[in-house]
Protein backbone atom coordinates (compact mmCIF):
# COMPACT_ATOMS: atom_id res chain seq x y z
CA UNK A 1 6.19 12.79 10.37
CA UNK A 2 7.26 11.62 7.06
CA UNK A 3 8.02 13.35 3.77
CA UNK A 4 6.45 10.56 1.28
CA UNK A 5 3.21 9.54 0.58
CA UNK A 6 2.27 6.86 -1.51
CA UNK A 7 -1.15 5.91 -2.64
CA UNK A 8 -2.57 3.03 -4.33
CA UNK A 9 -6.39 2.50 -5.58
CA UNK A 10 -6.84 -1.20 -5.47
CA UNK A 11 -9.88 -2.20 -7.55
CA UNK A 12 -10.79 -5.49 -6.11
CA UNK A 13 -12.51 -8.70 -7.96
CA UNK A 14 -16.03 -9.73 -7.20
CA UNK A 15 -15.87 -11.63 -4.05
CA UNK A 16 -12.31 -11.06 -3.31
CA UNK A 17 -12.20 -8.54 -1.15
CA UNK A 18 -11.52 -10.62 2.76
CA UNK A 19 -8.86 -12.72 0.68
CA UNK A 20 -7.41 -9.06 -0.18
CA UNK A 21 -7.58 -7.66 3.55
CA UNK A 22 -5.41 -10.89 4.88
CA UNK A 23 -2.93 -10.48 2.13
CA UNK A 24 -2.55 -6.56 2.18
CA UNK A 25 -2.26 -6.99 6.09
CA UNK A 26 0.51 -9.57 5.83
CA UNK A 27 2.50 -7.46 3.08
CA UNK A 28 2.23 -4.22 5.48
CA UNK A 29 3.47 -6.28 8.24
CA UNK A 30 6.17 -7.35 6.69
CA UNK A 31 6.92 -3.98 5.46
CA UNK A 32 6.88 -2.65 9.37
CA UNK A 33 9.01 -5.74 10.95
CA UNK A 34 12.07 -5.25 7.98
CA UNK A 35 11.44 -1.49 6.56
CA UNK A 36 12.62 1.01 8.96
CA UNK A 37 11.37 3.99 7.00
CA UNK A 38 7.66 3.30 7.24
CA UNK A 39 5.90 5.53 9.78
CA UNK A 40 2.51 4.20 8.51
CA UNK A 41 0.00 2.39 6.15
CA UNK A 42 -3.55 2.40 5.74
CA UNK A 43 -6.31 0.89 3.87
CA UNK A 44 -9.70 2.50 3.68
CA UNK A 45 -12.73 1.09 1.77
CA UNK A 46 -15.14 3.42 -0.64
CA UNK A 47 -17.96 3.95 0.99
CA UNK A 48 -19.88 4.07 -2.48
CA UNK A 49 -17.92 1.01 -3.74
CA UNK A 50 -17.13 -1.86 -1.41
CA UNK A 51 -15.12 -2.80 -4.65
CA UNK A 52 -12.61 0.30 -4.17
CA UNK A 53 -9.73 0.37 -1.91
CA UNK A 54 -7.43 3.09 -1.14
CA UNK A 55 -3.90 2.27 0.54
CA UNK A 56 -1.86 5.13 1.94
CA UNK A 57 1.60 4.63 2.91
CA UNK A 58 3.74 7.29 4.78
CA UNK A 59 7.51 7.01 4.66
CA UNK A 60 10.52 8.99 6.34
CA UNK A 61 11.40 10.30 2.46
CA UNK A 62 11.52 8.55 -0.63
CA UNK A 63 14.60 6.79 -0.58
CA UNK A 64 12.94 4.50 2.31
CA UNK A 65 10.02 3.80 -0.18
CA UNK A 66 12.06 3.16 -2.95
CA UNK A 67 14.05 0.54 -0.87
CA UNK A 68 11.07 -1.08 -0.06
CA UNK A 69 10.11 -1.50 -3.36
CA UNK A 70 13.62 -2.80 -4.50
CA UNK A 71 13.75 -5.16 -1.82
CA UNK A 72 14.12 -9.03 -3.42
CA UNK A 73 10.76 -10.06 -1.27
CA UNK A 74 8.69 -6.82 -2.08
CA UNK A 75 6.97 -9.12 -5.31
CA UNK A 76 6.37 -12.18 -3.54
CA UNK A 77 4.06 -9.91 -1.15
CA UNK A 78 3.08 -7.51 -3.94
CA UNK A 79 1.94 -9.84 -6.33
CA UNK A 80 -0.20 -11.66 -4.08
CA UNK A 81 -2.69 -8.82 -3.97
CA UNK A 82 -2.44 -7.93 -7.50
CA UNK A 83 -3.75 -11.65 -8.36
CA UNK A 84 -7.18 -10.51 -6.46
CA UNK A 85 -7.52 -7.07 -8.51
CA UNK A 86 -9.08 -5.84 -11.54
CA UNK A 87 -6.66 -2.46 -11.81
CA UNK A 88 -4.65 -0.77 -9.60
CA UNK A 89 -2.85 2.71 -9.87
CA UNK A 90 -0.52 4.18 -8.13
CA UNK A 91 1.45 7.17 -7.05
CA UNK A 92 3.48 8.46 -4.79
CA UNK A 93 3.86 12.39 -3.06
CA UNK A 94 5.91 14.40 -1.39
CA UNK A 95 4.46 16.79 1.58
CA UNK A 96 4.26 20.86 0.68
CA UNK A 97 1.68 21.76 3.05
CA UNK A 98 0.87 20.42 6.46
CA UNK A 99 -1.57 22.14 8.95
């Protein structure tokens, strides 16, 4: 089990949202084949708002994540999916509880 958690709520554009799925999948598979610390990512869709996205990312601790994110290629599969987004926020968490 990891000791990071990072979220993201992608707010995609009108009509956008398959173009998203591809690009979000081929950034996360990156991430597994060269980022050792990743233990796993989802993506889950808001019921209420097909619109909404919510990635979760779990990671070994948070200097895994953060190497990830300073890794040279991390934009040229980041940016992809921010083209096809309104907003996004993000966070990221460390574990206290787990039951």
């Amino acid at each position: 089990m990891g000791t990071c958690f990072t979220t993201t709520d992608w707010h995609i554009k009108d009509g956008s949202q398959e173009a998203f799925l591809e690009r979000w999948t081929t950034w996360l598979n990156w991430t597994r084949e060269t980022q050792g610390g990743l233990v796993s990512a989802r993506l889950v869709a808001d019921e209420a708002d097909p619109q909404h996205l919510v990635s979760v990312g779990e990671w070994t601790d948070f200097a895994a994540r953060q190497q990830w994110a300073d890794d040279p290629r991390f934009l040229e599969f980041c940016l992809p999916c921010l083209e096809l987004c309104d907003d996004m926020q993000g966070g990221q968490y460390e574990v206290k509880v787990s039951i």
